[in-house]
PDB file of N, CA and C in Angstrom:
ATOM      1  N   UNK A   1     134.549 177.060 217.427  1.00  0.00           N
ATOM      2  CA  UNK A   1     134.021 175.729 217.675  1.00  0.00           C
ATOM      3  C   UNK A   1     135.111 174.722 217.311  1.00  0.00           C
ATOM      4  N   UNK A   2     135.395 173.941 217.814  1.00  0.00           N
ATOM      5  CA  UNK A   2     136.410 172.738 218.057  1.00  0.00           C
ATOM      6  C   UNK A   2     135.660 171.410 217.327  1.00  0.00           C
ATOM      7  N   UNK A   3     137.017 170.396 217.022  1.00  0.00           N
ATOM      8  CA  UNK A   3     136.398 169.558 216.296  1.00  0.00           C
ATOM      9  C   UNK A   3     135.190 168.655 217.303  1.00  0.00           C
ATOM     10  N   UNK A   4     135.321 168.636 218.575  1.00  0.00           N
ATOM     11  CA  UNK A   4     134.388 168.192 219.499  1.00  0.00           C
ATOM     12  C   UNK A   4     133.003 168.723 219.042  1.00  0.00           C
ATOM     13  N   UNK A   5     132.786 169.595 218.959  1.00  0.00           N
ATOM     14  CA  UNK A   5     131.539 170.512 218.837  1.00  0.00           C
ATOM     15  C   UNK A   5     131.365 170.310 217.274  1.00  0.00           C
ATOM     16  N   UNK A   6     132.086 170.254 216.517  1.00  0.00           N
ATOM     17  CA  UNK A   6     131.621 169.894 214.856  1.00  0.00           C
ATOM     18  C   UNK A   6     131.003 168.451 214.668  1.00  0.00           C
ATOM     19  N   UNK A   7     131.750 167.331 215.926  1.00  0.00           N
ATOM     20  CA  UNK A   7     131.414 166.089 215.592  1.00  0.00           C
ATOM     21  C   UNK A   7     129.809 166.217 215.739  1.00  0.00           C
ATOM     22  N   UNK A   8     129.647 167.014 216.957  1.00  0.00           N
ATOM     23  CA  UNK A   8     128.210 166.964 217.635  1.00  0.00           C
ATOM     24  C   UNK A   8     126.976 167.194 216.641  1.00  0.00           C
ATOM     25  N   UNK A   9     127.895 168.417 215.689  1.00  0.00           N
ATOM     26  CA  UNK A   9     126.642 169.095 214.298  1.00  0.00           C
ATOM     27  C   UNK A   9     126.216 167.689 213.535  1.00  0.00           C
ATOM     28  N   UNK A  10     127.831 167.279 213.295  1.00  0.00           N
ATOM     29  CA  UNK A  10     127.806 165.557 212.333  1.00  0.00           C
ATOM     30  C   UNK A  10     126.318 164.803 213.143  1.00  0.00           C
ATOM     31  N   UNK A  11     126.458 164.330 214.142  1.00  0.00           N
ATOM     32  CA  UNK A  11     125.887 163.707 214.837  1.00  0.00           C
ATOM     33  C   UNK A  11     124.289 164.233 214.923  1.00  0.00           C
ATOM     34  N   UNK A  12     124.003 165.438 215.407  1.00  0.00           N
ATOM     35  CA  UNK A  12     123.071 165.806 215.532  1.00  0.00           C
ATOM     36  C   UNK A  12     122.157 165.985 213.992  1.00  0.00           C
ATOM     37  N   UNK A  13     122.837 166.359 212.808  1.00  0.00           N
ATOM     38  CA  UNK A  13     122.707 166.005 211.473  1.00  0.00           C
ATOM     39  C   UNK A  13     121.760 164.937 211.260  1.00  0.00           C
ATOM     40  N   UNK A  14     122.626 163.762 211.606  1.00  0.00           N
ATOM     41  CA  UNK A  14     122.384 162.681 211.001  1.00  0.00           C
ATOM     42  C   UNK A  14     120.859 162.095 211.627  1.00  0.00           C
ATOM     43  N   UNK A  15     121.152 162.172 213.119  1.00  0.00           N
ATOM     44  CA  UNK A  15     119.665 162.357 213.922  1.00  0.00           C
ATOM     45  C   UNK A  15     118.582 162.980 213.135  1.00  0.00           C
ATOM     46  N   UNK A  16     118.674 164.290 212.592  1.00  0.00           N
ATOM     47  CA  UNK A  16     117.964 165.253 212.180  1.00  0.00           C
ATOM     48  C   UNK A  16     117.063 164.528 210.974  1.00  0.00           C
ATOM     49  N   UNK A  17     118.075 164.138 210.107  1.00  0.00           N
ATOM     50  CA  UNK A  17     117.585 163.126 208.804  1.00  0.00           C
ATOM     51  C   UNK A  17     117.273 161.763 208.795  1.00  0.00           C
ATOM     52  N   UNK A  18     117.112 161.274 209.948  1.00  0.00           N
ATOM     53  CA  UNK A  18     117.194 159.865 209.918  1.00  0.00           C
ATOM     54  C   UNK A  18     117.457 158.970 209.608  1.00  0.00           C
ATOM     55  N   UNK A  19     118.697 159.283 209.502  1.00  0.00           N
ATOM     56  CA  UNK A  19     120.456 158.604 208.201  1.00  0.00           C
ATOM     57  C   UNK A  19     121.624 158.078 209.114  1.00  0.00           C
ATOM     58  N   UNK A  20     121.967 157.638 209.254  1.00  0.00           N
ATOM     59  CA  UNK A  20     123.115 157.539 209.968  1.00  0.00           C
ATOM     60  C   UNK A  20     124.106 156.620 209.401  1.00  0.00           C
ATOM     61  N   UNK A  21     124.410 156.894 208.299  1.00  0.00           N
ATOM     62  CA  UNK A  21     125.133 156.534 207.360  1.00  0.00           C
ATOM     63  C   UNK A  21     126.270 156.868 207.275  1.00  0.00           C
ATOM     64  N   UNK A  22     126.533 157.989 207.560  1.00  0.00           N
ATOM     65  CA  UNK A  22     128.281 158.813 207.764  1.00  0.00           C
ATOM     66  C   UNK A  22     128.906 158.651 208.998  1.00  0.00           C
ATOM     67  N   UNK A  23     127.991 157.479 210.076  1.00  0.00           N
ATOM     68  CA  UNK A  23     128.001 157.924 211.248  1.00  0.00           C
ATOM     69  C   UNK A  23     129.850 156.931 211.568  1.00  0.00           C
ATOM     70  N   UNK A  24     129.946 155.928 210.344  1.00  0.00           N
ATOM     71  CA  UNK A  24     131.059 155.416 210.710  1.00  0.00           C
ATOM     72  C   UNK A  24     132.399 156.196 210.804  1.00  0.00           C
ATOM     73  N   UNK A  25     132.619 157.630 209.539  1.00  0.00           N
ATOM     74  CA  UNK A  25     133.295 158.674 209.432  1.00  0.00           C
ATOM     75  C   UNK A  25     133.595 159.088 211.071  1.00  0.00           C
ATOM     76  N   UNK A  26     132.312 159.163 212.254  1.00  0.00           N
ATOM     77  CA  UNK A  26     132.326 160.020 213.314  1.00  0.00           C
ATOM     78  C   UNK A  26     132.802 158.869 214.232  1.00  0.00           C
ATOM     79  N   UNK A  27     132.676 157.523 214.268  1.00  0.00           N
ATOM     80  CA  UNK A  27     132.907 157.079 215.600  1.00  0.00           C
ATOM     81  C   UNK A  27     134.051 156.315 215.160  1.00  0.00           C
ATOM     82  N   UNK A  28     134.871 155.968 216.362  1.00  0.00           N
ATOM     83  CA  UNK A  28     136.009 154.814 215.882  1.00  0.00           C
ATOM     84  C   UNK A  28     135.348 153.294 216.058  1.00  0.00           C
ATOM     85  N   UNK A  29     136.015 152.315 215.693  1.00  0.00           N
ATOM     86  CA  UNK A  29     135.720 150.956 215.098  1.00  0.00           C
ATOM     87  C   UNK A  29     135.745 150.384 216.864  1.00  0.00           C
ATOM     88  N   UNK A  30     136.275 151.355 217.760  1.00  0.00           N
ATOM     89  CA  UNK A  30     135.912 150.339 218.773  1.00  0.00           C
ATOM     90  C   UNK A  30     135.253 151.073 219.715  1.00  0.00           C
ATOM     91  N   UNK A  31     134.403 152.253 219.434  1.00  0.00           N
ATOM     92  CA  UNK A  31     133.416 152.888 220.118  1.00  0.00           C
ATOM     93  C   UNK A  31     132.980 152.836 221.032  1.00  0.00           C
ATOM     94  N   UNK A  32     132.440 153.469 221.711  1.00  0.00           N
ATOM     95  CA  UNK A  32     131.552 152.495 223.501  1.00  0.00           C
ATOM     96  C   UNK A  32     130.224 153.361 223.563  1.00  0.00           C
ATOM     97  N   UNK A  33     129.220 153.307 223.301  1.00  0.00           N
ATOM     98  CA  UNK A  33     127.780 154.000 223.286  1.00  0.00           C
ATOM     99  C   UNK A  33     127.126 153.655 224.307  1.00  0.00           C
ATOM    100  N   UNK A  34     126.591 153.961 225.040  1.00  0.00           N
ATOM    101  CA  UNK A  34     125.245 153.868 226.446  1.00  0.00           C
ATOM    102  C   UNK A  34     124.465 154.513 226.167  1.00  0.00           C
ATOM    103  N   UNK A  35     123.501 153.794 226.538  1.00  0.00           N
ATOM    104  CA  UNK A  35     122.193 154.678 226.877  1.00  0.00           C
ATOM    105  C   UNK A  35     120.954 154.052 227.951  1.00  0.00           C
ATOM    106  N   UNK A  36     120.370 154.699 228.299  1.00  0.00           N
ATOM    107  CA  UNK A  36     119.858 154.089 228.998  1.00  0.00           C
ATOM    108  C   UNK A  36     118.819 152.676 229.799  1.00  0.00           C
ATOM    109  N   UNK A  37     118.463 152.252 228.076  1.00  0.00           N
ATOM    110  CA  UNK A  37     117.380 151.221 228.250  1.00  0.00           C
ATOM    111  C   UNK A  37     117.655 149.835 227.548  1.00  0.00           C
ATOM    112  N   UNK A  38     119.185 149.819 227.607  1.00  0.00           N
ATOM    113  CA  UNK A  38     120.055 148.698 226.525  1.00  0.00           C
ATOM    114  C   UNK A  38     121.062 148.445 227.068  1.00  0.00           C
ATOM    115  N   UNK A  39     121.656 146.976 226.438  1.00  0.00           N
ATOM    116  CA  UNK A  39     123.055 146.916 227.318  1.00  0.00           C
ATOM    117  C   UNK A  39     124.237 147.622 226.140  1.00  0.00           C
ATOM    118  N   UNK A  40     125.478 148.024 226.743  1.00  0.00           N
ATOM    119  CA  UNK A  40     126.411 148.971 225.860  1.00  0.00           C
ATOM    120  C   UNK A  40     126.218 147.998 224.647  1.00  0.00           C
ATOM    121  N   UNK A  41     126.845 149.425 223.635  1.00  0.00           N
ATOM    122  CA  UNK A  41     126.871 148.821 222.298  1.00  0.00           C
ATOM    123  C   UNK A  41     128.397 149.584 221.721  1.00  0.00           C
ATOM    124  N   UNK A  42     129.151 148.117 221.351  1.00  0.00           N
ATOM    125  CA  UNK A  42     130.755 148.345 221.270  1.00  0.00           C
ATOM    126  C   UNK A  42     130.764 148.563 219.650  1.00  0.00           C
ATOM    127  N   UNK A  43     131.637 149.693 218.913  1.00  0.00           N
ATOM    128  CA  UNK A  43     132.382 149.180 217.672  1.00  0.00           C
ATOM    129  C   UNK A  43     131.167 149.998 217.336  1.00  0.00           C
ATOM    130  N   UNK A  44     131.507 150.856 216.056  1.00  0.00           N
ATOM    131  CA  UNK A  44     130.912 151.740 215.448  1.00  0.00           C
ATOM    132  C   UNK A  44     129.728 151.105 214.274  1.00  0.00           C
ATOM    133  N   UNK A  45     130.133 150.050 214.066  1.00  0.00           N
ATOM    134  CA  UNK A  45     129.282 149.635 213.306  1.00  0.00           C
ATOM    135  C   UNK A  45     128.236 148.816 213.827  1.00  0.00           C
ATOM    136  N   UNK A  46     128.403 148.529 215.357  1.00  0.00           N
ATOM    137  CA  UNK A  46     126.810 148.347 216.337  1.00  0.00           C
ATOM    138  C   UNK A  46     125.892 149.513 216.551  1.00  0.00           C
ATOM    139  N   UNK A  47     127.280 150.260 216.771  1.00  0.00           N
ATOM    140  CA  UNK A  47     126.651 151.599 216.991  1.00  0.00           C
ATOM    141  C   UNK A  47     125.320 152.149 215.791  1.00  0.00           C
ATOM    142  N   UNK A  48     125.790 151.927 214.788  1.00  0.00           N
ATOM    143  CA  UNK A  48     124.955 152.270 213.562  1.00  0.00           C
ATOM    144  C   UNK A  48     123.926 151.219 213.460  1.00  0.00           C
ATOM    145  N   UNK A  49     123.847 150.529 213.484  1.00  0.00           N
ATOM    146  CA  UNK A  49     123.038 149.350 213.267  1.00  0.00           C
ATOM    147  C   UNK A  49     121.460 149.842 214.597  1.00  0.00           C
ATOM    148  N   UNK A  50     122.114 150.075 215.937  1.00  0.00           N
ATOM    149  CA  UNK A  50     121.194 150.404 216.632  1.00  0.00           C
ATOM    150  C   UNK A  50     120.638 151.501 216.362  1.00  0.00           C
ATOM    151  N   UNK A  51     121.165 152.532 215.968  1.00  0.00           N
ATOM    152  CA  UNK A  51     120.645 153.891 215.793  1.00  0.00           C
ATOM    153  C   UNK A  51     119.542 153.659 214.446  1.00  0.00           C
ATOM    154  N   UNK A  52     120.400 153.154 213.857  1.00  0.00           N
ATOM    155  CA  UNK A  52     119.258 153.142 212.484  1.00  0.00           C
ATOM    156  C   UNK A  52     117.761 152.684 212.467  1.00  0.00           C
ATOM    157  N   UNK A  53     118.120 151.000 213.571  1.00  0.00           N
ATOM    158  CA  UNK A  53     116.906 151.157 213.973  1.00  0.00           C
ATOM    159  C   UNK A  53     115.806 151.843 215.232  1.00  0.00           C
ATOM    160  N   UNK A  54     116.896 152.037 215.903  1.00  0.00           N
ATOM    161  CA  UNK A  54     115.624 153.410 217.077  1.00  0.00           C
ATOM    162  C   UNK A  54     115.460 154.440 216.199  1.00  0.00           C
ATOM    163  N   UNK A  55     115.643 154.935 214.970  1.00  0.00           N
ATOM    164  CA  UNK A  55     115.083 156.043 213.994  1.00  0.00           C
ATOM    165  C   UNK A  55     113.983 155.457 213.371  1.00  0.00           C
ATOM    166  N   UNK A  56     114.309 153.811 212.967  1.00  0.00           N
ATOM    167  CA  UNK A  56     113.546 153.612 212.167  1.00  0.00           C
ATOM    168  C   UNK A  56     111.789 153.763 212.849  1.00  0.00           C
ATOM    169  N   UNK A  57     110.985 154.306 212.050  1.00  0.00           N
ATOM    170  CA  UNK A  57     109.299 154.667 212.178  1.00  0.00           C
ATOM    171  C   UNK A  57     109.232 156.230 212.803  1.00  0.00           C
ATOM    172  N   UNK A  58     110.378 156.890 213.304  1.00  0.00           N
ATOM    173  CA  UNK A  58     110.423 158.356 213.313  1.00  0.00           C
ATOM    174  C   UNK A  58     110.082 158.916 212.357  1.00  0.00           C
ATOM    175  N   UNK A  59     109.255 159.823 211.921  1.00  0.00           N
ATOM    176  CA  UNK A  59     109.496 161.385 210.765  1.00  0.00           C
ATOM    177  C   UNK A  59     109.484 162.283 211.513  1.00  0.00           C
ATOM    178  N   UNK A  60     109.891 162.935 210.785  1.00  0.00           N
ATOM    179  CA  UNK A  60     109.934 164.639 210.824  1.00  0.00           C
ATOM    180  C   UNK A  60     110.919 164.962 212.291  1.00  0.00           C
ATOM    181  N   UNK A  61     111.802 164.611 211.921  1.00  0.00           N
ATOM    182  CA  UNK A  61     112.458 164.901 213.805  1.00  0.00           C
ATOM    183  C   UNK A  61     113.314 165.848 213.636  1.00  0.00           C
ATOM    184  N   UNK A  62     113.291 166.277 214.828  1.00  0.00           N
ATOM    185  CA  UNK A  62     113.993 167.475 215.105  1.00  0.00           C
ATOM    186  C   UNK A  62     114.999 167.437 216.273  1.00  0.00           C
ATOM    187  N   UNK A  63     116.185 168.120 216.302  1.00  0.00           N
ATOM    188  CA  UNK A  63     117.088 167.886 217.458  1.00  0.00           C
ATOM    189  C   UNK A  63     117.737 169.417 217.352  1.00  0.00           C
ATOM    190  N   UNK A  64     117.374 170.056 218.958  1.00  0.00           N
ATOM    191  CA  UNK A  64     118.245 171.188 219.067  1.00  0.00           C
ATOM    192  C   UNK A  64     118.912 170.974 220.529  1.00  0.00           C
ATOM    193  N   UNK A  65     120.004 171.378 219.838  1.00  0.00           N
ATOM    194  CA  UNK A  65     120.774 171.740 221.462  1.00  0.00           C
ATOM    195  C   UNK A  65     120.398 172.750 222.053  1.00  0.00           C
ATOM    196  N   UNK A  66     120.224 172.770 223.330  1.00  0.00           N
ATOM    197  CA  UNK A  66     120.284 173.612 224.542  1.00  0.00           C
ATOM    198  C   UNK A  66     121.257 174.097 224.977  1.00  0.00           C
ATOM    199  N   UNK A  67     122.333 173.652 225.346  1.00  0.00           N
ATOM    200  CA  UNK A  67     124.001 173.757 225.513  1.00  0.00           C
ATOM    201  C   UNK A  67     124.970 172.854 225.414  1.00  0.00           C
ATOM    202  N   UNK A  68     125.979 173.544 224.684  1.00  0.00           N
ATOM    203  CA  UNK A  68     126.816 172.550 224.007  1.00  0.00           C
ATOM    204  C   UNK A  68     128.647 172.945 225.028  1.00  0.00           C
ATOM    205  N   UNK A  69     128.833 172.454 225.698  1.00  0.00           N
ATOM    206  CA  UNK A  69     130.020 172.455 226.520  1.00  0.00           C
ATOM    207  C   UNK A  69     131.160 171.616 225.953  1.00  0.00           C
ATOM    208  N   UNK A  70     132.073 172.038 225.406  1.00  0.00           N
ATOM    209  CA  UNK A  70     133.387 171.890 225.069  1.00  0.00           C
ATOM    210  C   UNK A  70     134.482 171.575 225.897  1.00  0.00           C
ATOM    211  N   UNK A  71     135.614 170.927 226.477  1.00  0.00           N
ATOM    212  CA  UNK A  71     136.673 170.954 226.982  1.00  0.00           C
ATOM    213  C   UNK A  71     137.689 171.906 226.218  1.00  0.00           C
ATOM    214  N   UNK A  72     138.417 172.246 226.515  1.00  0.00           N
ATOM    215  CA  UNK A  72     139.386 173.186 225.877  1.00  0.00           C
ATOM    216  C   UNK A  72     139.954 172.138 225.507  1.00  0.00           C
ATOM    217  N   UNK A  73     140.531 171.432 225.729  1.00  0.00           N
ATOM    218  CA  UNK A  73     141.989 170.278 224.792  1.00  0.00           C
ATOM    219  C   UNK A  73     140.821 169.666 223.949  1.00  0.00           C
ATOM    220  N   UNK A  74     139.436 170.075 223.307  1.00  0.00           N
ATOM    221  CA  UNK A  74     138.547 169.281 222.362  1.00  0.00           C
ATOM    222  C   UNK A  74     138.609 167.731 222.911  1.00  0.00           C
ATOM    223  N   UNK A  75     138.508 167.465 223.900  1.00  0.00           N
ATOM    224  CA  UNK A  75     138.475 165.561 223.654  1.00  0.00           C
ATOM    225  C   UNK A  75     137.513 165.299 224.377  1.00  0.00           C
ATOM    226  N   UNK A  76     136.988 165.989 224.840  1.00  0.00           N
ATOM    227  CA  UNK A  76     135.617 165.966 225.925  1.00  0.00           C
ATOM    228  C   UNK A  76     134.404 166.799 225.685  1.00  0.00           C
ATOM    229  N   UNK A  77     133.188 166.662 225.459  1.00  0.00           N
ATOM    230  CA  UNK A  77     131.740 167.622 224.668  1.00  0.00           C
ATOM    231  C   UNK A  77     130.697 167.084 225.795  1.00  0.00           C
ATOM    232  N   UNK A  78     130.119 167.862 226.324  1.00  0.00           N
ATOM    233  CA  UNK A  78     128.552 167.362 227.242  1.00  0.00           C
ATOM    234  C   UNK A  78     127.012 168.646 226.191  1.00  0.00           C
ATOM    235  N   UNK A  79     126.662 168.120 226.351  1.00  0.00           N
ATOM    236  CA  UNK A  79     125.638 168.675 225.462  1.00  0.00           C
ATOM    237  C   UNK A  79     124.490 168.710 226.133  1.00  0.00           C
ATOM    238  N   UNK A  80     123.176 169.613 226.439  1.00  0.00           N
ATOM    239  CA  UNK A  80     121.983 169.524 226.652  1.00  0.00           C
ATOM    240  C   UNK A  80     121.194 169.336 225.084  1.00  0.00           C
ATOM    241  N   UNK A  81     120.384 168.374 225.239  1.00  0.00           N
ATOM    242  CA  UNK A  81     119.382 168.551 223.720  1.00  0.00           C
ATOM    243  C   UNK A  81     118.165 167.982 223.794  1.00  0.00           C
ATOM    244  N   UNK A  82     117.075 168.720 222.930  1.00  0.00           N
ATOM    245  CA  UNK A  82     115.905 167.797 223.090  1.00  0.00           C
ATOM    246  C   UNK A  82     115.864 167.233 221.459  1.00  0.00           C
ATOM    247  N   UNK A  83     114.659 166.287 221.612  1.00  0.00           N
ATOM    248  CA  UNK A  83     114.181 165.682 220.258  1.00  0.00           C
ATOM    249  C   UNK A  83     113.066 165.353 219.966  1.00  0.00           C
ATOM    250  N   UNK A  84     112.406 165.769 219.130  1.00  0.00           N
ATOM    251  CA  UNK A  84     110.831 165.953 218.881  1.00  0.00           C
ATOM    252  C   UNK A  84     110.883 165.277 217.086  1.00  0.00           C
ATOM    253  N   UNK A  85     109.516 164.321 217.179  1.00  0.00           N
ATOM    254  CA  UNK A  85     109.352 163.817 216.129  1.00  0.00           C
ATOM    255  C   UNK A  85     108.035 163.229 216.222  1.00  0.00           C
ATOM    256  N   UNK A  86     107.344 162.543 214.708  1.00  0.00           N
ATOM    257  CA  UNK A  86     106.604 161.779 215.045  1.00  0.00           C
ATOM    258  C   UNK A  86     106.760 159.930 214.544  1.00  0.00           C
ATOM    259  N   UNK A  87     105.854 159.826 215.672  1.00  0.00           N
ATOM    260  CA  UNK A  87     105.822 158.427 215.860  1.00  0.00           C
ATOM    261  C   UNK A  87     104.305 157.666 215.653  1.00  0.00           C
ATOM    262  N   UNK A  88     104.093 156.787 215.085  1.00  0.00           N
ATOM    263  CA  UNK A  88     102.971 156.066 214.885  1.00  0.00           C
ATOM    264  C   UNK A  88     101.659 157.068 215.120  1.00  0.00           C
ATOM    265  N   UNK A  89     101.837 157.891 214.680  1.00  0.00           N
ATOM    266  CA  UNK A  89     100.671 158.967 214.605  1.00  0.00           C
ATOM    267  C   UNK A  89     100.650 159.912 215.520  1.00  0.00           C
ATOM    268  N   UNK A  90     101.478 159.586 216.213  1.00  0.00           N
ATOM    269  CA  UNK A  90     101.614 160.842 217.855  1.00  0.00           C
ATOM    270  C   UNK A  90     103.304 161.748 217.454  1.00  0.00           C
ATOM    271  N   UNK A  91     102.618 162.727 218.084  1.00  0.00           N
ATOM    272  CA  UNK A  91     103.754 163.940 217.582  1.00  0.00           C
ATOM    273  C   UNK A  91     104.350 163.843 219.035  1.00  0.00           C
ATOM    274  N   UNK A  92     105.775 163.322 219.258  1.00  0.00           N
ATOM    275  CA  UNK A  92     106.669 163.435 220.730  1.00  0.00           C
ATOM    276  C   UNK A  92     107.318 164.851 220.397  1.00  0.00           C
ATOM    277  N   UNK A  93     107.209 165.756 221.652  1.00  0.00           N
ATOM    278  CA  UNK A  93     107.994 167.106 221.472  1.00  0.00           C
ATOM    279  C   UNK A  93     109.100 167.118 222.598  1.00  0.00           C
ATOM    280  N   UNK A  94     110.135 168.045 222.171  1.00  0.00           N
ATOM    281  CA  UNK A  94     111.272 168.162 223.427  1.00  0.00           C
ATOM    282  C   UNK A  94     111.008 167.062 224.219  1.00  0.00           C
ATOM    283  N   UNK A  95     111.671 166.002 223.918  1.00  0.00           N
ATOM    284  CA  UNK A  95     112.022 165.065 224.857  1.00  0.00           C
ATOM    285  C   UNK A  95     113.418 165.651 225.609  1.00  0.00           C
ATOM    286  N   UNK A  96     113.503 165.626 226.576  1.00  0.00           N
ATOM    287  CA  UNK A  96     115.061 165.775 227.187  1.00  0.00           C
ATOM    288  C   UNK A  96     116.177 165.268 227.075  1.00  0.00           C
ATOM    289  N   UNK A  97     117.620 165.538 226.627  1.00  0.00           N
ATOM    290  CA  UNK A  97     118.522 164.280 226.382  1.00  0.00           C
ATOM    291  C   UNK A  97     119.581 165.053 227.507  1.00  0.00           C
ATOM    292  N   UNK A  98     120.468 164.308 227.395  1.00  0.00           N
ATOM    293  CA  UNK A  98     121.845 164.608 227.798  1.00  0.00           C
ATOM    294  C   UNK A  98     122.714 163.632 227.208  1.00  0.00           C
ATOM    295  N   UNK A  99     123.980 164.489 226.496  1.00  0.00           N
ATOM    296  CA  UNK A  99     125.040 163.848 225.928  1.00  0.00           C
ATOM    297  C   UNK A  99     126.580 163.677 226.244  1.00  0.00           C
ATOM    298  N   UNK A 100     127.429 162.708 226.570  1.00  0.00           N
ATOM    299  CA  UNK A 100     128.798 163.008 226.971  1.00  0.00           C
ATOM    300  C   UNK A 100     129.745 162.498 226.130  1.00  0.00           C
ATOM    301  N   UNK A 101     130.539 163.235 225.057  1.00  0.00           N
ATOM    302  CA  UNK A 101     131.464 162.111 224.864  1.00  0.00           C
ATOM    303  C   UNK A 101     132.714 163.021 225.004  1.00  0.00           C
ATOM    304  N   UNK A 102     133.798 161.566 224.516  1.00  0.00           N
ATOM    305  CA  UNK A 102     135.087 161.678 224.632  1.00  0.00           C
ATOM    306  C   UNK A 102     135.848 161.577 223.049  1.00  0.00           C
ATOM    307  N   UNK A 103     136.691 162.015 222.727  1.00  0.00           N
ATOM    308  CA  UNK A 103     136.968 162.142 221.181  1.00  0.00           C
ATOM    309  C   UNK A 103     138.647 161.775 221.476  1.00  0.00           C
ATOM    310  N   UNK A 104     138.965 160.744 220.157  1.00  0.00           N
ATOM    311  CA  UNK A 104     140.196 160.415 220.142  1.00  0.00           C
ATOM    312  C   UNK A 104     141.066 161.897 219.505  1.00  0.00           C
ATOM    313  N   UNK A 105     142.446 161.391 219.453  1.00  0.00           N
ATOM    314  CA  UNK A 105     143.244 163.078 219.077  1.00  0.00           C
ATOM    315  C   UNK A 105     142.754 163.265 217.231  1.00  0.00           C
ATOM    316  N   UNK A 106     141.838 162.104 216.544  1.00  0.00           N
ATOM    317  CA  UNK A 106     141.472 162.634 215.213  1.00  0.00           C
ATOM    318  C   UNK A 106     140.336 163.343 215.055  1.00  0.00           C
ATOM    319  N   UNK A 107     139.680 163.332 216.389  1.00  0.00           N
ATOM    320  CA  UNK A 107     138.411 163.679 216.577  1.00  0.00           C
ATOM    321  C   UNK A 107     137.344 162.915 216.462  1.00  0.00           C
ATOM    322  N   UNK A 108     137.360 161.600 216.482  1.00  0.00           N
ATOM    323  CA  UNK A 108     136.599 160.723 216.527  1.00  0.00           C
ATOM    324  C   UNK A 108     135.889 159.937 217.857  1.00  0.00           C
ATOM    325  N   UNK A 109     134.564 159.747 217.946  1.00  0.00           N
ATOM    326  CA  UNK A 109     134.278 159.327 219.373  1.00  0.00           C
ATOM    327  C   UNK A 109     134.410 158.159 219.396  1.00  0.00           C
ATOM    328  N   UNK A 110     135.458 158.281 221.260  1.00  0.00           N
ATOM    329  CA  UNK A 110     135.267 157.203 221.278  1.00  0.00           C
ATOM    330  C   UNK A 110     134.509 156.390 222.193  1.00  0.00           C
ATOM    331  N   UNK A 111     133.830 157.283 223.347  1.00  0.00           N
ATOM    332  CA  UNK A 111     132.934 157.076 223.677  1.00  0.00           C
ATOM    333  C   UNK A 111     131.360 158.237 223.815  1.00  0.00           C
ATOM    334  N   UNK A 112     130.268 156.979 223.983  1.00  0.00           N
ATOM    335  CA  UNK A 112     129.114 158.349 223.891  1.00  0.00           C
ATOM    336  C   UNK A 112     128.572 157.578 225.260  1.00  0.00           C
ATOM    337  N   UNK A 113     127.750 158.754 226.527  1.00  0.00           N
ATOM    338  CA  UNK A 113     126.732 158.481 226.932  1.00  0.00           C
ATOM    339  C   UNK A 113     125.427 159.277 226.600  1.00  0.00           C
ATOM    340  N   UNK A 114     124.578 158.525 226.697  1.00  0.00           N
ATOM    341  CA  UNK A 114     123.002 159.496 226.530  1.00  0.00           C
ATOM    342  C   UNK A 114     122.142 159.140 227.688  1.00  0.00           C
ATOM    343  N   UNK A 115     121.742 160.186 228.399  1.00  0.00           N
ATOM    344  CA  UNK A 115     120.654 159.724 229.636  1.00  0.00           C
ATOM    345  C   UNK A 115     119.167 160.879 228.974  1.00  0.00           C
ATOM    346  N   UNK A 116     118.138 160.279 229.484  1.00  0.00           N
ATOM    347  CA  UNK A 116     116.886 160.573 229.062  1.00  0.00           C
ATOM    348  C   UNK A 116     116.571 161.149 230.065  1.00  0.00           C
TER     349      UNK A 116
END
């Protein structure tokens, strides 16, 4: 496993706990995140700020990958994953994700997409 695929554990981690506190360690300061229902969010420390709050009112969540695809030169990761948690009293299961990023040569992302 390549540092691409370790960032993903980092990442998927932090999802897992509903922390995203280390998440500045994983992305660089000028980041590029998408997703689907927002306009981009630049710089790692937007990045965190949003995540923290789309976690926030989640428990118990869960995130497994389905498949985790690597580039050989590590600077490129696509991922299948779902995410199941609960929310305001309703239990969401395997939601579908898809993940793409790109990793600078320290291993840091520098960009993410996520489609639902």
């Amino acid at each position: 496993m390549g540092h691409a695929a370790t960032a993903w554990e980092r990442i998927s981690g932090m999802l897992s706990k509903g922390d995203v506190s280390e998440l500045l360690e994983v992305y660089t300061a000028d980041a590029l995140y998408l997703e689907p229902y927002n306009p981009p969010h630049r710089g790692n420390l937007l990045i965190q700020a949003y995540l923290k709050d789309w976690l926030g009112g989640k428990e118990d969540i869960a995130v497994e990958a389905k498949r985790v695809i690597e580039s050989e030169d590590g600077t490129d990761l696509g991922v299948e994953w779902t995410i199941s948690y609960t929310a305001a009293g309703r239990r969401w299961n395997d939601l579908p994700r898809a993940s793409f990023f790109a990793f600078d040569d320290d291993g840091r992302v520098v960009y993410h997409r996520d489609y639902t």
